[in-house]
C-alpha atoms as a PDB file:
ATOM      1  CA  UNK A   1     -33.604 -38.988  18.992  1.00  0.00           C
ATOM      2  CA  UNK A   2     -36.778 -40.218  20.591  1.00  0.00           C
ATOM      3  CA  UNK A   3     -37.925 -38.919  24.418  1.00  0.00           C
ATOM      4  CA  UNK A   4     -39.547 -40.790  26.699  1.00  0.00           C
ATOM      5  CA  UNK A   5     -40.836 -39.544  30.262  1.00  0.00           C
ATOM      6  CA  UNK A   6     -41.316 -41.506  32.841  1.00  0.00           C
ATOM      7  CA  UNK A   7     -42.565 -40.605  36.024  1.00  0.00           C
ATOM      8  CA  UNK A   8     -42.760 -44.434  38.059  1.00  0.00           C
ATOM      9  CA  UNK A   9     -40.516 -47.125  39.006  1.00  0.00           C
ATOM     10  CA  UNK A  10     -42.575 -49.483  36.810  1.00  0.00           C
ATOM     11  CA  UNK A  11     -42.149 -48.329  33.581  1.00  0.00           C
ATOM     12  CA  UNK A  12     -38.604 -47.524  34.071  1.00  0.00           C
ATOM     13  CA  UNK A  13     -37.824 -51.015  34.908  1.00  0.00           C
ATOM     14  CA  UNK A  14     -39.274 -52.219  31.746  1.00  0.00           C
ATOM     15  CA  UNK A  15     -37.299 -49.667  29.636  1.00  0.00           C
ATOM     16  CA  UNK A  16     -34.004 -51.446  31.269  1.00  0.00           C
ATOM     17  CA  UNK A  17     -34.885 -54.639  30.191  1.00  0.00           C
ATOM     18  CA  UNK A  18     -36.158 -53.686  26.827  1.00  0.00           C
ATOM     19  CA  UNK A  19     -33.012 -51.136  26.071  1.00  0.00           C
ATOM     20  CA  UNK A  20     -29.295 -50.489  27.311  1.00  0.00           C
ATOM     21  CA  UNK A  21     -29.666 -46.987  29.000  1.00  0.00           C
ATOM     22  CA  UNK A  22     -26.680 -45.829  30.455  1.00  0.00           C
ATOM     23  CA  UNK A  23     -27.208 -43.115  33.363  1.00  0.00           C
ATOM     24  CA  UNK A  24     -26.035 -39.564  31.748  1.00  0.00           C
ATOM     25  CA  UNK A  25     -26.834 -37.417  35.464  1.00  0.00           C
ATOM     26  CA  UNK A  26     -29.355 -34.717  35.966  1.00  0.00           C
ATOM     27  CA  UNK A  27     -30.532 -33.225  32.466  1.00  0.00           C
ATOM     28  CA  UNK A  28     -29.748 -29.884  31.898  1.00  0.00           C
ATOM     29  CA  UNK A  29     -32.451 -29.282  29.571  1.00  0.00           C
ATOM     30  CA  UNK A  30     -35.754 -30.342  32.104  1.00  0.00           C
ATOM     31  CA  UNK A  31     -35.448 -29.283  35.377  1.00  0.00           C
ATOM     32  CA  UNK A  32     -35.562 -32.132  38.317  1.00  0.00           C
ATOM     33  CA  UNK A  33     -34.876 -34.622  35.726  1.00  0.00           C
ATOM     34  CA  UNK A  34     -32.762 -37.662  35.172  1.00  0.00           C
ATOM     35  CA  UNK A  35     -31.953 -38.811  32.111  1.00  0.00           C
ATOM     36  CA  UNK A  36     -30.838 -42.113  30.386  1.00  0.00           C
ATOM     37  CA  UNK A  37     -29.632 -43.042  26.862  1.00  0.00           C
ATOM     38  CA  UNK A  38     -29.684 -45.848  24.749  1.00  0.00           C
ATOM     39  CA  UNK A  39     -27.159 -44.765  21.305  1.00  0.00           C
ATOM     40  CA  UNK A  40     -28.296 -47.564  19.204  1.00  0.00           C
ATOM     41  CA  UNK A  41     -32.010 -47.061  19.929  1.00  0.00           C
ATOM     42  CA  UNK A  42     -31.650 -43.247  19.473  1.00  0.00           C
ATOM     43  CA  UNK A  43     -33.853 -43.195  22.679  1.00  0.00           C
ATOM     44  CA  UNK A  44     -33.473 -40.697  26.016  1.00  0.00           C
ATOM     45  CA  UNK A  45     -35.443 -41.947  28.427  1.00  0.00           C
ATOM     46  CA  UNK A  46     -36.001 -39.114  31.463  1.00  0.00           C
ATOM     47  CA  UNK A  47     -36.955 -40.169  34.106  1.00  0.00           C
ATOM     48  CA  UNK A  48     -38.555 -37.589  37.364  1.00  0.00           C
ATOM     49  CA  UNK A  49     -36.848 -37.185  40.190  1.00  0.00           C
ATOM     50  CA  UNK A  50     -39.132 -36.851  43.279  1.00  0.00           C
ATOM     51  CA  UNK A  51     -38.108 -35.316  47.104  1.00  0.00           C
ATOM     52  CA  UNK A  52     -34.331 -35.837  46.185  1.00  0.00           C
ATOM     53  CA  UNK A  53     -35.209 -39.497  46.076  1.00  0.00           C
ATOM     54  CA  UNK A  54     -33.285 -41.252  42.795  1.00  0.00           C
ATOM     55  CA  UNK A  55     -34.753 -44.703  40.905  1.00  0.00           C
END
């Protein structure tokens, strides 16, 4: 599965639009990191979470 970081509201807005992410919580594996998955892409898309704030 492919892994893309994103670390502004920008770029995660595109990925929305271009892809079906479904929110999967706080990943486990980076620390201070949300992640978002798109099954029929194979794509997890994490995305940094800053001073507790969420996108």
């Amino acid at each position: 599965m492919e892994e893309i970081f994103v670390t502004n509201l920008e770029e995660f807005e595109q990925l929305e639009i271009d892809y079906n992410l479904e929110c999967c919580g706080y990943s486990g594996k980076y620390f201070n990191w949300e992640w978002f998955q798109d099954d029929e892409a194979e794509l997890a898309v994490y995305v940094k979470i800053l001073d507790d704030s969420k996108v």
